[in-house]
PDB file of N, CA and C in Angstrom:
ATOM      1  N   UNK A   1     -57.673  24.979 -25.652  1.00  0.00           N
ATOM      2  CA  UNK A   1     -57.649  24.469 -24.312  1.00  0.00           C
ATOM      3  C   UNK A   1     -58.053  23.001 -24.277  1.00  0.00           C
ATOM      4  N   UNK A   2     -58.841  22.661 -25.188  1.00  0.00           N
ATOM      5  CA  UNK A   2     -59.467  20.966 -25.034  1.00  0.00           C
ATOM      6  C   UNK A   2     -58.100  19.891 -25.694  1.00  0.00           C
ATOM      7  N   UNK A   3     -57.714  20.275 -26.463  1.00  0.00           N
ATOM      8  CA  UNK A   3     -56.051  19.987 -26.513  1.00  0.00           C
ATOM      9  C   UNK A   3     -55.444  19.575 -25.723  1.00  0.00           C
ATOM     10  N   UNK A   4     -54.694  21.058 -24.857  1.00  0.00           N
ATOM     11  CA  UNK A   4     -53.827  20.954 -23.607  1.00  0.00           C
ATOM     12  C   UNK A   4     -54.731  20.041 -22.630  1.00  0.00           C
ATOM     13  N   UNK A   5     -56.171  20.153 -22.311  1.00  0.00           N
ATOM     14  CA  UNK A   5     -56.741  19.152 -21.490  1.00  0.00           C
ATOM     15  C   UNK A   5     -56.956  17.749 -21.290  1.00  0.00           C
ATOM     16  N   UNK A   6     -56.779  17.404 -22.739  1.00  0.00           N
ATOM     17  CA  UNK A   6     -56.939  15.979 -23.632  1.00  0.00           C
ATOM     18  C   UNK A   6     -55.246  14.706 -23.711  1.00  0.00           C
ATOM     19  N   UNK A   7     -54.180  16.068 -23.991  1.00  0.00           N
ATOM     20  CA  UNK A   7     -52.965  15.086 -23.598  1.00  0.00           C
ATOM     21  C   UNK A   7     -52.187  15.334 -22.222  1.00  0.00           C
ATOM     22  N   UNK A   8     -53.006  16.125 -21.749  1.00  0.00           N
ATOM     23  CA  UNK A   8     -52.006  16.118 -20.064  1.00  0.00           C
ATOM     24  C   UNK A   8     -53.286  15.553 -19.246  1.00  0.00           C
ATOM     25  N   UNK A   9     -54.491  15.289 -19.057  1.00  0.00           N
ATOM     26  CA  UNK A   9     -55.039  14.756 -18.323  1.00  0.00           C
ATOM     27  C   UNK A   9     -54.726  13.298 -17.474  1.00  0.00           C
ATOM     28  N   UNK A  10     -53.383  12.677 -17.930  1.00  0.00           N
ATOM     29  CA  UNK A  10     -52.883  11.378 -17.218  1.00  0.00           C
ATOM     30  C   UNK A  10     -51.731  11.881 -16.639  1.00  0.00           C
ATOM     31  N   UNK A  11     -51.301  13.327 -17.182  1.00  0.00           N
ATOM     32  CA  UNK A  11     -49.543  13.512 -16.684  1.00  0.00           C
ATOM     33  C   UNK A  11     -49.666  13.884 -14.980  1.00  0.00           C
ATOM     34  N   UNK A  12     -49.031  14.114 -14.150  1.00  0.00           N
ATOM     35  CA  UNK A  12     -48.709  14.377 -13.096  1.00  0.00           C
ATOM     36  C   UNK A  12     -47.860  15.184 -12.918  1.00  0.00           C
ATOM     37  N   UNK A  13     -46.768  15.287 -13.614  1.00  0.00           N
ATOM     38  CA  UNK A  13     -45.663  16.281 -13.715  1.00  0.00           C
ATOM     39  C   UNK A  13     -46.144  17.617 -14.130  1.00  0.00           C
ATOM     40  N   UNK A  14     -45.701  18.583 -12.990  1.00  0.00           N
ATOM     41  CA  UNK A  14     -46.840  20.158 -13.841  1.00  0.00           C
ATOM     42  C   UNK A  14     -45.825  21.149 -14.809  1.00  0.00           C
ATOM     43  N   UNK A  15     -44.514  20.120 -14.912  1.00  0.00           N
ATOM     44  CA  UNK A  15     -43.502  21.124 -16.005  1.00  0.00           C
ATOM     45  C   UNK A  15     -43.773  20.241 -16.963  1.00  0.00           C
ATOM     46  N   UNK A  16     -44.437  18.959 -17.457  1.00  0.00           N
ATOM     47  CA  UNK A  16     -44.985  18.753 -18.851  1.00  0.00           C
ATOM     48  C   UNK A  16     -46.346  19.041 -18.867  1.00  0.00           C
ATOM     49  N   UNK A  17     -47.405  19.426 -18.047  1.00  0.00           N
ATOM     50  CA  UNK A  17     -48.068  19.742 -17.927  1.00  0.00           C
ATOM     51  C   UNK A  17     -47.890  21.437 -18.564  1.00  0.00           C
ATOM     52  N   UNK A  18     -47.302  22.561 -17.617  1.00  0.00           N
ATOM     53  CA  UNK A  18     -47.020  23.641 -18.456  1.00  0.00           C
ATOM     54  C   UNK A  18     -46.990  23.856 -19.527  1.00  0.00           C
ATOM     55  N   UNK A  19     -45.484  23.087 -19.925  1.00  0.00           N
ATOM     56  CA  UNK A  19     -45.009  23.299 -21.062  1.00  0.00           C
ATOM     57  C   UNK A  19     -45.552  22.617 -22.221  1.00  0.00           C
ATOM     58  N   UNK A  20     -46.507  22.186 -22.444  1.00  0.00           N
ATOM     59  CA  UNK A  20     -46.930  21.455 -23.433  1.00  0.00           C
ATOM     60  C   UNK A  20     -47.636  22.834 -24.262  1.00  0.00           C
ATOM     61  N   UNK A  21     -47.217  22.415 -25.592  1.00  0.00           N
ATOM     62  CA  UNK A  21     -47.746  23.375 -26.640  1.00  0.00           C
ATOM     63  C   UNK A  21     -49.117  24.319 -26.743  1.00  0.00           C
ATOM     64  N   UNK A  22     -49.890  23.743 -26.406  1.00  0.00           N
ATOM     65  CA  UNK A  22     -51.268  24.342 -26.036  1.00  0.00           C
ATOM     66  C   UNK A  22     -51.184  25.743 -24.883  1.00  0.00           C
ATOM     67  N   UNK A  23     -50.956  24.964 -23.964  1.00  0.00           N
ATOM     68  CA  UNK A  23     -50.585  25.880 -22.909  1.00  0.00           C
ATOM     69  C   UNK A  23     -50.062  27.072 -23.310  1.00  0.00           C
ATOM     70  N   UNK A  24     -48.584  26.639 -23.853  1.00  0.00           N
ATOM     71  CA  UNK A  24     -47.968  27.863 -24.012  1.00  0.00           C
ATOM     72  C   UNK A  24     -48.463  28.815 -25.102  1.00  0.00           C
ATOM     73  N   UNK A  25     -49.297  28.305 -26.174  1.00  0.00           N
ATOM     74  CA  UNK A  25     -49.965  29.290 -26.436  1.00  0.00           C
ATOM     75  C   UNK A  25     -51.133  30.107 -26.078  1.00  0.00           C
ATOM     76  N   UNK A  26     -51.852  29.297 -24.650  1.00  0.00           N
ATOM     77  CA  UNK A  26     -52.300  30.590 -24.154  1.00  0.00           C
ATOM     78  C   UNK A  26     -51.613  31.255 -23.286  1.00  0.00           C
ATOM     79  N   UNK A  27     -50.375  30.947 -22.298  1.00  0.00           N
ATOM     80  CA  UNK A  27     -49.692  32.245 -22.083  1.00  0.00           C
ATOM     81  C   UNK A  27     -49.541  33.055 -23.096  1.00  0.00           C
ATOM     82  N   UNK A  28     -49.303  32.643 -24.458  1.00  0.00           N
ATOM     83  CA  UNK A  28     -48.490  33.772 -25.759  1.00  0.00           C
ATOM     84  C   UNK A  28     -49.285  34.935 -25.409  1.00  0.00           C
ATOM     85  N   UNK A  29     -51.101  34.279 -25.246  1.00  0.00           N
ATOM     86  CA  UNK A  29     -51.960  35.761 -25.662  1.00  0.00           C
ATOM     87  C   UNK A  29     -51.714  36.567 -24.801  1.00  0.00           C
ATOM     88  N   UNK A  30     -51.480  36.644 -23.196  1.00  0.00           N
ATOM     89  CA  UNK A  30     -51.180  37.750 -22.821  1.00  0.00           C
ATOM     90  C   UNK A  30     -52.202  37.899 -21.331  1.00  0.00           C
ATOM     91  N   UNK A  31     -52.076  39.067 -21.785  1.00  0.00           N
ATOM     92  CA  UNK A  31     -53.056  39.556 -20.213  1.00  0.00           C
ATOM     93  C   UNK A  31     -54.213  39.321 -20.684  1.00  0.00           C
ATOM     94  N   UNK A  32     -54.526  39.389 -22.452  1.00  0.00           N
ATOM     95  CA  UNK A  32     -56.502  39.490 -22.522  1.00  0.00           C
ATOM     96  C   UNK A  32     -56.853  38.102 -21.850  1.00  0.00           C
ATOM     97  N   UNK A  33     -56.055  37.002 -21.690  1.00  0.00           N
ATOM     98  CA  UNK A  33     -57.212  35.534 -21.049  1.00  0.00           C
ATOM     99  C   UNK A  33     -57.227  35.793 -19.661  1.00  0.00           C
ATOM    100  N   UNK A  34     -56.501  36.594 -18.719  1.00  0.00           N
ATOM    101  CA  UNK A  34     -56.084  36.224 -18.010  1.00  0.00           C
ATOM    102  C   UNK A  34     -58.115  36.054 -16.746  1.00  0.00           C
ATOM    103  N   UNK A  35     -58.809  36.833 -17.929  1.00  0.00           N
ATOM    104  CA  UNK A  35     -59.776  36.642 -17.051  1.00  0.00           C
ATOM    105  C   UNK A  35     -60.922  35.513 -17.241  1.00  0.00           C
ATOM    106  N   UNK A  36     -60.416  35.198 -18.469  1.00  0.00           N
ATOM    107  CA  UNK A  36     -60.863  33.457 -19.024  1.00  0.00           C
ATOM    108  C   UNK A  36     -60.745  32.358 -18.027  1.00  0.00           C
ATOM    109  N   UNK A  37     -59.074  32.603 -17.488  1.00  0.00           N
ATOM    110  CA  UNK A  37     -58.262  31.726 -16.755  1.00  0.00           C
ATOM    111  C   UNK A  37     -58.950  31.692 -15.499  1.00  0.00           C
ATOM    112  N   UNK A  38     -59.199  32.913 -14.673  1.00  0.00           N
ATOM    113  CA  UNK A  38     -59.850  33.125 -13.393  1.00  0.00           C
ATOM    114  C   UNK A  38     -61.201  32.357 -13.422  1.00  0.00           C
ATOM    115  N   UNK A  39     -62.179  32.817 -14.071  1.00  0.00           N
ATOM    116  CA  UNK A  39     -62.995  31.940 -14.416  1.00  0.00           C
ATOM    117  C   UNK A  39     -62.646  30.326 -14.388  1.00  0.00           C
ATOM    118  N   UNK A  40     -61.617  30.223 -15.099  1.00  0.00           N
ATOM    119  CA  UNK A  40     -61.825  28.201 -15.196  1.00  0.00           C
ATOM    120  C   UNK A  40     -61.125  28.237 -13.748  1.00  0.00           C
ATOM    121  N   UNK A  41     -60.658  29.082 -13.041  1.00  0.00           N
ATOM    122  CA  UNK A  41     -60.187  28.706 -11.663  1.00  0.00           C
ATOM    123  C   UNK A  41     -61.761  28.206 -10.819  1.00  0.00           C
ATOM    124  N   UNK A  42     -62.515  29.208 -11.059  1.00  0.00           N
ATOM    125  CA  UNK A  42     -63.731  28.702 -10.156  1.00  0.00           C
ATOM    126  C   UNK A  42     -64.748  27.734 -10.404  1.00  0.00           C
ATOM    127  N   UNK A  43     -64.713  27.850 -11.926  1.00  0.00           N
ATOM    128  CA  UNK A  43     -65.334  26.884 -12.391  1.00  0.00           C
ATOM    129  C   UNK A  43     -64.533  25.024 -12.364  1.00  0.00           C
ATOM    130  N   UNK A  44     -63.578  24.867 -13.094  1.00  0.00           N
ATOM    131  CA  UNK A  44     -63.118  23.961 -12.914  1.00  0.00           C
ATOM    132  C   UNK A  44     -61.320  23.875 -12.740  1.00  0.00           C
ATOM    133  N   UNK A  45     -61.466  24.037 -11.263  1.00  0.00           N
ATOM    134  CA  UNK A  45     -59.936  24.309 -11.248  1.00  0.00           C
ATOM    135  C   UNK A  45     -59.121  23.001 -11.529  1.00  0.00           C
ATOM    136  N   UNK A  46     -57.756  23.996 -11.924  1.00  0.00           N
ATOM    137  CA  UNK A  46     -56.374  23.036 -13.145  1.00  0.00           C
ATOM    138  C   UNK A  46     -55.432  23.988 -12.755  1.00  0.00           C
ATOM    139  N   UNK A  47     -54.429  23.389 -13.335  1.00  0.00           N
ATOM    140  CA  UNK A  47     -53.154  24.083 -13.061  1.00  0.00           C
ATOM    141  C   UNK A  47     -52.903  24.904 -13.891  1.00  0.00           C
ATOM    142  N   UNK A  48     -53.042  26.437 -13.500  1.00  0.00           N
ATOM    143  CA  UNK A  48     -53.391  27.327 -14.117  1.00  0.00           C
ATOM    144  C   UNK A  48     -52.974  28.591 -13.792  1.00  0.00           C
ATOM    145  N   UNK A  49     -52.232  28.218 -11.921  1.00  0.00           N
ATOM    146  CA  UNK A  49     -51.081  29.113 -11.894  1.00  0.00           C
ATOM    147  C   UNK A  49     -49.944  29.364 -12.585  1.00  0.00           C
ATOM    148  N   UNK A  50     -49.314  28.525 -13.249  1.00  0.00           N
ATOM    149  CA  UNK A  50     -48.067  28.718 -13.558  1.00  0.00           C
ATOM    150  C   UNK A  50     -48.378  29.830 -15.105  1.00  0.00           C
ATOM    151  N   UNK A  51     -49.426  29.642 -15.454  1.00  0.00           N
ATOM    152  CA  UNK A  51     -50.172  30.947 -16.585  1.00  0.00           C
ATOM    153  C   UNK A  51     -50.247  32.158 -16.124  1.00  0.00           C
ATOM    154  N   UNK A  52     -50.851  31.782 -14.951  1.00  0.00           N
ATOM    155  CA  UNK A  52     -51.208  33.480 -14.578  1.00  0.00           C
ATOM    156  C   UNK A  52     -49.940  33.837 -14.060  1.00  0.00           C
ATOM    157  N   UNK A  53     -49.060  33.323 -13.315  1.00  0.00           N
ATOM    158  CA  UNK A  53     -48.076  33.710 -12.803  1.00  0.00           C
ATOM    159  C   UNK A  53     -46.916  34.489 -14.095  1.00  0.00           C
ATOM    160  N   UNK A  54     -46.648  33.581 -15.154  1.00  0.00           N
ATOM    161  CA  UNK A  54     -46.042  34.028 -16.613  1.00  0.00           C
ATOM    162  C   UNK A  54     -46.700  35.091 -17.002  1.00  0.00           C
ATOM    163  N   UNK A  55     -48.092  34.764 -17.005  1.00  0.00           N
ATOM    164  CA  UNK A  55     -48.469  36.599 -17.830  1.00  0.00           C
ATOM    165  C   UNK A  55     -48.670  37.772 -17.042  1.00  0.00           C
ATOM    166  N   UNK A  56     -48.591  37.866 -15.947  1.00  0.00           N
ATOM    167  CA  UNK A  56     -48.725  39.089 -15.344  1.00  0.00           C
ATOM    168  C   UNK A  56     -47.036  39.177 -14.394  1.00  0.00           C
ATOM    169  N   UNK A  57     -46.384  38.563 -14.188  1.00  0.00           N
ATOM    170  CA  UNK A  57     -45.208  38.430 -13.715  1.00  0.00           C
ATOM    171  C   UNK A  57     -45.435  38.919 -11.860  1.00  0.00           C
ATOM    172  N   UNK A  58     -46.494  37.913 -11.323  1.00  0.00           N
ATOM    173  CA  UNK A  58     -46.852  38.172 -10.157  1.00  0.00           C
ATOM    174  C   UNK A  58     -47.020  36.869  -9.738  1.00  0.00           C
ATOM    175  N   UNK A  59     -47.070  36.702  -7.926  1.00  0.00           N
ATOM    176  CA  UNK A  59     -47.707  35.473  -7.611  1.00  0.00           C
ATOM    177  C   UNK A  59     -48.131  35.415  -6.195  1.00  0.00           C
ATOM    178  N   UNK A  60     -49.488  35.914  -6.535  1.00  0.00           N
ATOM    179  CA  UNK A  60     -49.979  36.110  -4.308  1.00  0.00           C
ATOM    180  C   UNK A  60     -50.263  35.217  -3.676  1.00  0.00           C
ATOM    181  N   UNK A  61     -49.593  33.914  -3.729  1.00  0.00           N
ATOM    182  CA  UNK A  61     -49.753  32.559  -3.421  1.00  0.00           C
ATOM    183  C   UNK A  61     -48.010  32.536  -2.163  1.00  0.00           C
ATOM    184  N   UNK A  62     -48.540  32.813  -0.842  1.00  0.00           N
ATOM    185  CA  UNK A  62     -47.808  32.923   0.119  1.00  0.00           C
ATOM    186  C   UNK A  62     -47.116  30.940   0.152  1.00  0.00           C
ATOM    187  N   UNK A  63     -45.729  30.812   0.534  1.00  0.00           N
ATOM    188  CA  UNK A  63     -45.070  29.457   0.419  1.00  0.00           C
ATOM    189  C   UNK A  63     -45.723  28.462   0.641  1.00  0.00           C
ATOM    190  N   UNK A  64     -46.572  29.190   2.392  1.00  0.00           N
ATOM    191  CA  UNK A  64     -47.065  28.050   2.821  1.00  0.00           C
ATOM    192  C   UNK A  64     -48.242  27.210   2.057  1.00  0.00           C
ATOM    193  N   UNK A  65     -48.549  28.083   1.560  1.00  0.00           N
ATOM    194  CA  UNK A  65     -49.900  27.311   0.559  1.00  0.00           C
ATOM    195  C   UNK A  65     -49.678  27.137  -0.553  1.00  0.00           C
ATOM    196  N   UNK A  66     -48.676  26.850  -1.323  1.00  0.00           N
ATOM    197  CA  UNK A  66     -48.253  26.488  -2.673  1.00  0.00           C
ATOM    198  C   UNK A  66     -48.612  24.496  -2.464  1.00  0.00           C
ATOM    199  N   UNK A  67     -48.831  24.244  -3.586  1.00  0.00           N
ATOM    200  CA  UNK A  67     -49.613  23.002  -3.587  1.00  0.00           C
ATOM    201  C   UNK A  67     -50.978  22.659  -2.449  1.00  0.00           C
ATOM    202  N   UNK A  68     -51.621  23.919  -2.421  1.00  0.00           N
ATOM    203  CA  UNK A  68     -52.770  23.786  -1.867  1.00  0.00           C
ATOM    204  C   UNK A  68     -53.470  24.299  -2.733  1.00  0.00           C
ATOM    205  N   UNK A  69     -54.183  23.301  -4.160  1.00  0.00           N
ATOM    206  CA  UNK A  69     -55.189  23.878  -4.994  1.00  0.00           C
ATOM    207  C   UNK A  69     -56.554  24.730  -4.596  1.00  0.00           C
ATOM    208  N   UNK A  70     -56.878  24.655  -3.461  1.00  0.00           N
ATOM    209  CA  UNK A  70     -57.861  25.254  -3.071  1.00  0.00           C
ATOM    210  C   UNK A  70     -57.627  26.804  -2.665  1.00  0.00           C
ATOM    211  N   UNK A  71     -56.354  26.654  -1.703  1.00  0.00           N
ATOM    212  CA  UNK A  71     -55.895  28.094  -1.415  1.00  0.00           C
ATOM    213  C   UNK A  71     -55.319  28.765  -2.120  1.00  0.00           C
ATOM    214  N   UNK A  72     -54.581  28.548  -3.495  1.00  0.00           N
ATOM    215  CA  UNK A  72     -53.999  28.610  -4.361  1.00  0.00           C
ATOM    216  C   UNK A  72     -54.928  29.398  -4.853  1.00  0.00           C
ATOM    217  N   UNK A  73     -56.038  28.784  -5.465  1.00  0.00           N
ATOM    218  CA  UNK A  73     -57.294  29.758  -6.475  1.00  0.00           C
ATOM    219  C   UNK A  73     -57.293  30.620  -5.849  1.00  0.00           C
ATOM    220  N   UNK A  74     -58.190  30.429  -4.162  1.00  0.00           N
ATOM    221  CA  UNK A  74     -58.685  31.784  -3.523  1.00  0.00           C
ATOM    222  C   UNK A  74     -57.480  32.699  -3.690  1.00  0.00           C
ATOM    223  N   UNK A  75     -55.939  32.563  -2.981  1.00  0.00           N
ATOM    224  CA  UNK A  75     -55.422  33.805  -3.538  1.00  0.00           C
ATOM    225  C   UNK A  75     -55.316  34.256  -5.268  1.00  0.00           C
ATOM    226  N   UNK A  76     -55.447  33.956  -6.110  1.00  0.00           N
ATOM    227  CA  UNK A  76     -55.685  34.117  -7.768  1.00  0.00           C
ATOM    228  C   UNK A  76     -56.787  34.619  -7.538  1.00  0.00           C
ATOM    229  N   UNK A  77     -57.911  34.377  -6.991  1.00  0.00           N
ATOM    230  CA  UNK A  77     -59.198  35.201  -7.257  1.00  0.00           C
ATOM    231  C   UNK A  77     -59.134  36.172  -6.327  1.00  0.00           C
ATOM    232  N   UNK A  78     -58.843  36.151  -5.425  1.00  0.00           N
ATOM    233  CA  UNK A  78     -58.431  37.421  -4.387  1.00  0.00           C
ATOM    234  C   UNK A  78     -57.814  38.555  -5.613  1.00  0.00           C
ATOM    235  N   UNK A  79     -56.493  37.923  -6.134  1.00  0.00           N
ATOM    236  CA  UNK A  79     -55.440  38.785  -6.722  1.00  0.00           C
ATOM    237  C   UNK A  79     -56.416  39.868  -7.946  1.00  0.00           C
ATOM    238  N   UNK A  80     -57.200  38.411  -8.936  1.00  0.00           N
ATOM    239  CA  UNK A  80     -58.394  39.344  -9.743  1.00  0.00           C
ATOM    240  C   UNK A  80     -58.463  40.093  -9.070  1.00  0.00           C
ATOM    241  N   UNK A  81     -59.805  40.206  -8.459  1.00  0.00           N
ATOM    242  CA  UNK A  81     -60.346  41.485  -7.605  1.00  0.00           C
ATOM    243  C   UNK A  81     -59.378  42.708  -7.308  1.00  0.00           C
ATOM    244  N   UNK A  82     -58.930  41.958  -6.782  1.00  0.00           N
ATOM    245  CA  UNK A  82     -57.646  43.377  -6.672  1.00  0.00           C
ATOM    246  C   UNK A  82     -57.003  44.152  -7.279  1.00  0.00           C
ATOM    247  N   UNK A  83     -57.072  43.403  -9.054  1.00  0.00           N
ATOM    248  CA  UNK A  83     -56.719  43.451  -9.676  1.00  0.00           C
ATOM    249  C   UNK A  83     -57.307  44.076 -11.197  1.00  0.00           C
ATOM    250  N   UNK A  84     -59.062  44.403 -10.841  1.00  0.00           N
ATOM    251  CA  UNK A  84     -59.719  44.607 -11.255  1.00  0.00           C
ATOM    252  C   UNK A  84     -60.270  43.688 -12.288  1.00  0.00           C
ATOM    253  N   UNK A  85     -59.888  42.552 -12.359  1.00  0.00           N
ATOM    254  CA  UNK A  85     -60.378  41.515 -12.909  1.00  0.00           C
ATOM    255  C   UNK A  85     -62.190  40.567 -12.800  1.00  0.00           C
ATOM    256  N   UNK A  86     -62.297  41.083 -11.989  1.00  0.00           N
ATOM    257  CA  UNK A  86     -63.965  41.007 -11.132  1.00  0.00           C
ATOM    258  C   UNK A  86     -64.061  39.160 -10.877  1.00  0.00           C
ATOM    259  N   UNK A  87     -62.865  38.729 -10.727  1.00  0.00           N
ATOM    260  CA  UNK A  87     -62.979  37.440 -10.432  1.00  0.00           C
ATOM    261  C   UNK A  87     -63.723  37.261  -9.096  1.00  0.00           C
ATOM    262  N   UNK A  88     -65.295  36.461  -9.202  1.00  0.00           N
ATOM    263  CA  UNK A  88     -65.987  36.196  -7.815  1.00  0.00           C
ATOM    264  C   UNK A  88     -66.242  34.771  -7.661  1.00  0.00           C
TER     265      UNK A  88
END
Protein backbone atom coordinates (compact mmCIF):
# COMPACT_ATOMS: atom_id res chain seq x y z
CA UNK A 1 0.00 0.00 0.00
CA UNK A 2 2.92 2.66 0.72
CA UNK A 3 3.79 2.07 -2.98
CA UNK A 4 0.37 2.65 -4.51
CA UNK A 5 0.36 5.76 -1.95
CA UNK A 6 3.84 7.08 -2.85
CA UNK A 7 3.31 7.22 -6.89
CA UNK A 8 -0.33 8.30 -7.12
CA UNK A 9 -0.25 10.86 -4.37
CA UNK A 10 0.14 13.88 -7.20
CA UNK A 11 -2.26 11.97 -9.77
CA UNK A 12 -5.83 13.24 -9.92
CA UNK A 13 -7.11 10.90 -12.40
CA UNK A 14 -8.80 7.90 -10.26
CA UNK A 15 -8.41 5.37 -13.45
CA UNK A 16 -4.47 5.84 -12.99
CA UNK A 17 -4.98 6.05 -9.67
CA UNK A 18 -6.91 2.46 -9.70
CA UNK A 19 -5.13 0.92 -12.02
CA UNK A 20 -1.75 1.31 -10.95
CA UNK A 21 0.00 -1.97 -10.04
CA UNK A 22 -0.13 -1.86 -6.34
CA UNK A 23 -3.64 -1.38 -6.22
CA UNK A 24 -4.47 -4.00 -8.33
CA UNK A 25 -2.79 -6.25 -6.32
CA UNK A 26 -4.75 -5.61 -3.48
CA UNK A 27 -7.95 -6.13 -5.29
CA UNK A 28 -6.11 -9.66 -6.46
CA UNK A 29 -6.40 -10.68 -2.60
CA UNK A 30 -9.95 -10.73 -2.49
CA UNK A 31 -12.56 -10.38 0.09
CA UNK A 32 -9.81 -11.15 3.10
CA UNK A 33 -8.69 -7.02 2.90
CA UNK A 34 -11.79 -5.98 2.36
CA UNK A 35 -11.87 -5.20 6.12
CA UNK A 36 -8.30 -3.64 6.08
CA UNK A 37 -9.84 -1.33 3.40
CA UNK A 38 -12.91 -0.25 5.69
CA UNK A 39 -10.66 0.57 8.26
CA UNK A 40 -8.31 2.94 6.06
CA UNK A 41 -11.84 4.34 5.04
CA UNK A 42 -12.17 5.75 8.61
CA UNK A 43 -8.99 6.15 9.40
CA UNK A 44 -7.55 7.85 6.44
CA UNK A 45 -9.87 8.06 3.68
CA UNK A 46 -8.54 7.44 -0.29
CA UNK A 47 -9.97 6.16 -3.08
CA UNK A 48 -10.81 2.99 -2.12
CA UNK A 49 -14.13 2.51 -3.59
CA UNK A 50 -13.33 1.40 -6.78
CA UNK A 51 -11.57 -1.82 -4.53
CA UNK A 52 -14.29 -2.53 -2.63
CA UNK A 53 -16.62 -2.15 -5.35
CA UNK A 54 -14.23 -4.93 -7.66
CA UNK A 55 -14.03 -7.32 -4.80
CA UNK A 56 -17.30 -7.83 -3.60
CA UNK A 57 -19.14 -6.89 -6.95
CA UNK A 58 -21.45 -4.37 -5.03
CA UNK A 59 -21.84 -0.60 -4.63
CA UNK A 60 -24.28 1.15 -1.90
CA UNK A 61 -23.14 4.47 -2.95
CA UNK A 62 -26.67 5.94 -4.30
CA UNK A 63 -25.73 8.47 -7.80
CA UNK A 64 -26.41 11.30 -5.99
CA UNK A 65 -23.49 11.00 -3.73
CA UNK A 66 -20.85 9.53 -5.91
CA UNK A 67 -17.90 12.00 -5.64
CA UNK A 68 -18.93 12.84 -2.21
CA UNK A 69 -15.86 11.32 -0.24
CA UNK A 70 -17.48 11.74 2.91
CA UNK A 71 -20.83 10.13 1.98
CA UNK A 72 -19.21 7.72 -0.05
CA UNK A 73 -17.30 6.07 3.16
CA UNK A 74 -20.43 6.37 5.38
CA UNK A 75 -22.31 4.26 2.79
CA UNK A 76 -19.01 1.59 2.63
CA UNK A 77 -19.13 1.55 6.34
CA UNK A 78 -22.82 1.32 6.53
CA UNK A 79 -22.42 -1.57 3.76
CA UNK A 80 -19.55 -3.33 6.38
CA UNK A 81 -21.94 -3.51 9.06
CA UNK A 82 -24.38 -4.89 7.09
CA UNK A 83 -22.23 -6.83 5.87
CA UNK A 84 -20.84 -8.22 8.86
CA UNK A 85 -17.68 -6.61 8.48
CA UNK A 86 -17.95 -4.63 11.98
CA UNK A 87 -16.84 -1.52 10.18
CA UNK A 88 -17.53 1.45 13.03
Amino acid sequence: MQEWRCDTKFLSNIDEIALHPAYQRIIGMGPVVIPFILEKLITSPSYWFWALKAITGEDPVPAVDRGDMVSMTQHWLQWGRENGYGAD
